[in-house]
Protein backbone atom coordinates (compact mmCIF):
# COMPACT_ATOMS: atom_id res chain seq x y z
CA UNK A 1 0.00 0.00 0.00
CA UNK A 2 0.90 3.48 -0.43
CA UNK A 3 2.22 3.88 3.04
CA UNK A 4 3.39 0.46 3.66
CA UNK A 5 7.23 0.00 4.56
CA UNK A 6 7.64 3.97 3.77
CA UNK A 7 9.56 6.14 6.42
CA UNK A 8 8.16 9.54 7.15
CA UNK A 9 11.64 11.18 5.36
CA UNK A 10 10.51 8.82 2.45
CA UNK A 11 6.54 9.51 1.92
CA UNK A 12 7.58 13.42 1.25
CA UNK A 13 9.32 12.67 -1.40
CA UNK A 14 6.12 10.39 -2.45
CA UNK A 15 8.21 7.06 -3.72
CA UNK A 16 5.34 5.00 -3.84
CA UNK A 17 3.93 7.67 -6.43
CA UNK A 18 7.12 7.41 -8.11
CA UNK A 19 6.84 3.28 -8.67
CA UNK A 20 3.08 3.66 -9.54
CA UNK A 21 3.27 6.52 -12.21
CA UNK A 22 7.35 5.87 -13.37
CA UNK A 23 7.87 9.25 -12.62
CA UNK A 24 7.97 11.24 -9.28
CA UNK A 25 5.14 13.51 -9.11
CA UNK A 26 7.09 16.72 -8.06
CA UNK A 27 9.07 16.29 -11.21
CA UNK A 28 6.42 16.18 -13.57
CA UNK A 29 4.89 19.54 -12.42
CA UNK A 30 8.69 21.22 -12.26
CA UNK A 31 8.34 20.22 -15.62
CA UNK A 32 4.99 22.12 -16.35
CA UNK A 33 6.04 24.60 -14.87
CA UNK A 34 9.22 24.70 -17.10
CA UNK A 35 6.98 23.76 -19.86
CA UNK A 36 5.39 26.83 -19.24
CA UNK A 37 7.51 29.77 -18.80
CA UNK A 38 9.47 28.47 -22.13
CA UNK A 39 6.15 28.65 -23.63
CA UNK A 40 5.64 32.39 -22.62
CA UNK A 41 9.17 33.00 -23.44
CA UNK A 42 8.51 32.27 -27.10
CA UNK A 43 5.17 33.82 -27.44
CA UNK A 44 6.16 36.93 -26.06
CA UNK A 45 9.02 37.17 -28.50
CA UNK A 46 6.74 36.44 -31.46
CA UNK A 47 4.28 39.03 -30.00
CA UNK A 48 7.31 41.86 -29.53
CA UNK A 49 7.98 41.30 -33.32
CA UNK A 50 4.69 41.21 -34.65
CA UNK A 51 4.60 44.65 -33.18
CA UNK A 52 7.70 46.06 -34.13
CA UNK A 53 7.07 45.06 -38.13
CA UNK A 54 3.44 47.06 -37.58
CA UNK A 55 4.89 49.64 -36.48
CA UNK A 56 7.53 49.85 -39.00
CA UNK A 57 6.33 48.22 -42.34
CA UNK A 58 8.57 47.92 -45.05
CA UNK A 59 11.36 49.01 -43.48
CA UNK A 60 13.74 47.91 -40.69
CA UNK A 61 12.90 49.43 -37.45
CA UNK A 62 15.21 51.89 -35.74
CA UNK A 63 16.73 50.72 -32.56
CA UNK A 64 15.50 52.98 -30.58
CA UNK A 65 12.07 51.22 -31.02
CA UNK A 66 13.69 47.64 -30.49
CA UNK A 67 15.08 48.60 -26.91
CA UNK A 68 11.31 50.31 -26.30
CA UNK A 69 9.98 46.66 -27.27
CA UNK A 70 12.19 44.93 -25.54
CA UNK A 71 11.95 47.06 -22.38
CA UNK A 72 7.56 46.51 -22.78
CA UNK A 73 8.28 43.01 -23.23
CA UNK A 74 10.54 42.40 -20.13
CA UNK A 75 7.70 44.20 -17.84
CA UNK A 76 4.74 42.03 -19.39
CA UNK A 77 7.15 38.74 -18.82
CA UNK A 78 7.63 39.74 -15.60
CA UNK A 79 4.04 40.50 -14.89
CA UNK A 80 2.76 37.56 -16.11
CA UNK A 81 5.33 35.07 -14.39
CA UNK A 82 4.48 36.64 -10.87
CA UNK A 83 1.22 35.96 -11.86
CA UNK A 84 1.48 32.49 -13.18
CA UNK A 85 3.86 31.36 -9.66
CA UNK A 86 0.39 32.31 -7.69
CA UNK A 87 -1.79 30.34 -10.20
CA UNK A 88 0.83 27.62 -10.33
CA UNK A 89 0.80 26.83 -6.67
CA UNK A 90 -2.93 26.35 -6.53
CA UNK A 91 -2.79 24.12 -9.69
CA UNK A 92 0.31 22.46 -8.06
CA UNK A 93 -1.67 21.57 -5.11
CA UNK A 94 -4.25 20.45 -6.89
CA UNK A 95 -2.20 18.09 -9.22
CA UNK A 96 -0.47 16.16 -6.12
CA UNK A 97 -3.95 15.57 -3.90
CA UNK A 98 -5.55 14.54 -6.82
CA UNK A 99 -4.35 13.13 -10.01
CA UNK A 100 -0.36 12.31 -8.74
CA UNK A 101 -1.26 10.69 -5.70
CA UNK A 102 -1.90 7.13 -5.15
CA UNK A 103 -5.07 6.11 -2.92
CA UNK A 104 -4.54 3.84 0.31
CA UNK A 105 -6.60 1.13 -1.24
CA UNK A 106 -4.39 0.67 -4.68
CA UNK A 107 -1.58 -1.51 -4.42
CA UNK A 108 1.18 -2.16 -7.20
CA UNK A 109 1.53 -5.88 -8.87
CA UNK A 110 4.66 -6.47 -6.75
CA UNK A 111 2.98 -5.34 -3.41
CA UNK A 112 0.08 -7.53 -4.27
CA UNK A 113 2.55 -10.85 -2.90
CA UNK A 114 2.90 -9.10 0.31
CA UNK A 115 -1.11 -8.18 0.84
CA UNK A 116 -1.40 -12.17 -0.61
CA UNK A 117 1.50 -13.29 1.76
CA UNK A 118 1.54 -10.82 4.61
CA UNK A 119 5.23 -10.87 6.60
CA UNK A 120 5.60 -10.13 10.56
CA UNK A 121 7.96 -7.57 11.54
CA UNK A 122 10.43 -9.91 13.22
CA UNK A 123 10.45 -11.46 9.90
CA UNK A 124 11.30 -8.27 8.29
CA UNK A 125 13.84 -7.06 11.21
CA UNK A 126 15.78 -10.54 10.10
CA UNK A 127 16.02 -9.45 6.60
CA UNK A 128 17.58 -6.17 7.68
CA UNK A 129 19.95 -7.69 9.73
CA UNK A 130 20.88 -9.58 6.73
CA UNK A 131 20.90 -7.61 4.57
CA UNK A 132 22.95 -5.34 6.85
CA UNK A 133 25.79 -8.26 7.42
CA UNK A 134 25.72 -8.88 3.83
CA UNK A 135 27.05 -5.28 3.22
CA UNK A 136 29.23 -5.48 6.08
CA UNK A 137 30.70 -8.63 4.85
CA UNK A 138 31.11 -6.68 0.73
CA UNK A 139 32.82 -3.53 2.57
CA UNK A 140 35.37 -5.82 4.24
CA UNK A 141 35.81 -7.35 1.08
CA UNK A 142 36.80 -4.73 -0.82
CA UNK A 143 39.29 -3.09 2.00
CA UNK A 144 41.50 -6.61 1.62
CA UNK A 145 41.00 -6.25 -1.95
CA UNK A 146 42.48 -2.90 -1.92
CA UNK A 147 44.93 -3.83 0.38
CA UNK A 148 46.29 -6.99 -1.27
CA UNK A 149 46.49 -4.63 -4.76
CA UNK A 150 48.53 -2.52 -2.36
CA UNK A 151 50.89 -4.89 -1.68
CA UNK A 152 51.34 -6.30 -5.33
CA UNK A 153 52.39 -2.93 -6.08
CA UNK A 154 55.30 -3.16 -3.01
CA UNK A 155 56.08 -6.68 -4.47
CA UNK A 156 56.49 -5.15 -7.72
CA UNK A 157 59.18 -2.71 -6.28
CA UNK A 158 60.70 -5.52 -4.06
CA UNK A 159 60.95 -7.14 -7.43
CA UNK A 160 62.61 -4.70 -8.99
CA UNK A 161 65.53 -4.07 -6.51
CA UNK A 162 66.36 -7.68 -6.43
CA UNK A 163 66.84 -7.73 -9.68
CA UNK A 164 68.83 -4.87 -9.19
CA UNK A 165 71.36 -6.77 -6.68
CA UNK A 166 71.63 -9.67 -9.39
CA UNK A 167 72.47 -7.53 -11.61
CA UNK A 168 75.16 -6.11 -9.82
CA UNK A 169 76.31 -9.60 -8.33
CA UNK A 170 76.60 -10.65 -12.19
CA UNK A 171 79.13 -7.36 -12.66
CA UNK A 172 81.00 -8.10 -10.10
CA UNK A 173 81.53 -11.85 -11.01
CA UNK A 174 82.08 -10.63 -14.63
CA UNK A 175 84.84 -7.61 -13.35
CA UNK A 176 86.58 -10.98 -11.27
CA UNK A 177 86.56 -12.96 -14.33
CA UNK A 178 88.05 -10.57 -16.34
CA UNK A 179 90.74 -8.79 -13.83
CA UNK A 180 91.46 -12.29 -12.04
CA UNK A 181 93.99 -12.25 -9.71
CA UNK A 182 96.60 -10.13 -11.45
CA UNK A 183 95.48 -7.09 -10.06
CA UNK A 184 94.02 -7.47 -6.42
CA UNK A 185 94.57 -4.39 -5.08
CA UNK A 186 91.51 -2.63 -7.15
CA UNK A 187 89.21 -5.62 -7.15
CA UNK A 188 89.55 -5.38 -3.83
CA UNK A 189 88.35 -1.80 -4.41
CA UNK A 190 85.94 -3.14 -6.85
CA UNK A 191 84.29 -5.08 -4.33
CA UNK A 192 83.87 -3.05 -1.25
CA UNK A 193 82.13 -0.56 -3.44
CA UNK A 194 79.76 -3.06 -4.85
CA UNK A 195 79.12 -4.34 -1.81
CA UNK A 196 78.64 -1.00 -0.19
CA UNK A 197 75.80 -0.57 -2.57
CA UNK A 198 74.67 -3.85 -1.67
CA UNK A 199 74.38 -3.00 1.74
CA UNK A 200 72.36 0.19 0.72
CA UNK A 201 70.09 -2.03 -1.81
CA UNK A 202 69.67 -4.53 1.21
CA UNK A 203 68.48 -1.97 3.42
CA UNK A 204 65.91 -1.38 1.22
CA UNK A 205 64.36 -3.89 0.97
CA UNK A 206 64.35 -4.91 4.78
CA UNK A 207 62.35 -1.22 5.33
CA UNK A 208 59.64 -2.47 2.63
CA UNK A 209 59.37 -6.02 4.01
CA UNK A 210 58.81 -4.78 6.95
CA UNK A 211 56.29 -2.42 5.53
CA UNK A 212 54.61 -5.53 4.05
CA UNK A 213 54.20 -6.91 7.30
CA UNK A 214 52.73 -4.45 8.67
CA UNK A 215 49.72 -4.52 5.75
């Protein structure tokens, strides 16, 4: 029925109207109204330059007597809209009580199951709680979703620095290769700077596992 299952914040803005007619009834009169004042728009226009030909046949009119039309034509809009808003909110009134308003007695097709098949209200407060675990249960959802995307991203960068260190572990076994042991003295060098930026690479990637954890 029309004010079955509806909330007080709900019935003003008439939703069981809205099912019943497709449309909600405060729209369709903004649209009269709309309707309306376009309408006047146009026909005073048409009007203004009926009157300015008359008044100047054969021959274009100076502007002096446009701005005079306009001016007329602006007042008479005016006028008449102040008019129609007072004539509108009676017609208004009349429009919602009586043709966009749906009777106590008329039910919809789908609200003819529950008339048919009539639920109690602990029955309904269970569906609620449902309903309200069920979104519960999506929100979580899509926090560990985010959260896992998070951390492919860090794995991604964790990826990327290892490869980094084999990289440099393949130069370094490549600089050995090719120096041997005929010069020690700077593959000694060699090394401790490699491995210094080893120990900075390292470092790293300890500070993002750990961020990892933490997620």
């Amino acid at each position: 029925m029309a004010d079955s299952g509806v909330s007080v914040g709900s019935e003003s803005l008439q939703l069981y109207e809205a099912q019943f007619f497709g449309f909600t009834p405060e729209t369709c009169t903004l649209r009269v109204h709309d309707a309306f004042r376009d309408s006047l728009n146009h026909i005073l226009l048409a009007v203004e330059s009926v009157f300015v030909k008359r008044l100047c046949p054969g021959r274009d009119p100076p502007a002096e007597l446009r701005l005079t039309a306009r001016e007329s034509t602006q007042k008479l809009r005016q006028f008449l809209q102040e008019r129609f808003e007072i004539m509108f909110q009676r017609m208004k009134g009349m429009l919602m009580d009586r043709v966009l308003s749906v009777p106590h007695n008329v039910l919809l097709p789908d609200d003819q199951l529950h008339q048919k098949y009539p639920e109690g209200k602990e029955d309904l407060m269970k569906l609620q709680d449902s309903i309200a675990k069920l979104l519960q249960a999506y929100e979580a959802e899509v926090c560990a979703k985010q959260a896992l995307l998070a951390e492919l991203e860090e794995q991604k960068e964790t990826q990327k620095r290892l490869d980094e260190v084999l990289r440099w572990i393949e130069e370094l076994r490549l600089s050995w290769r090719r120096e041997g042991m005929g010069n020690v003295q700077d593959s000694v060098r060699h090394m401790m700077e490699t491995v210094g930026q080893l120990q900075d690479v390292v470092g790293k990637i300890n500070k993002q596992n750990k961020g990892l954890d933490e997620v």
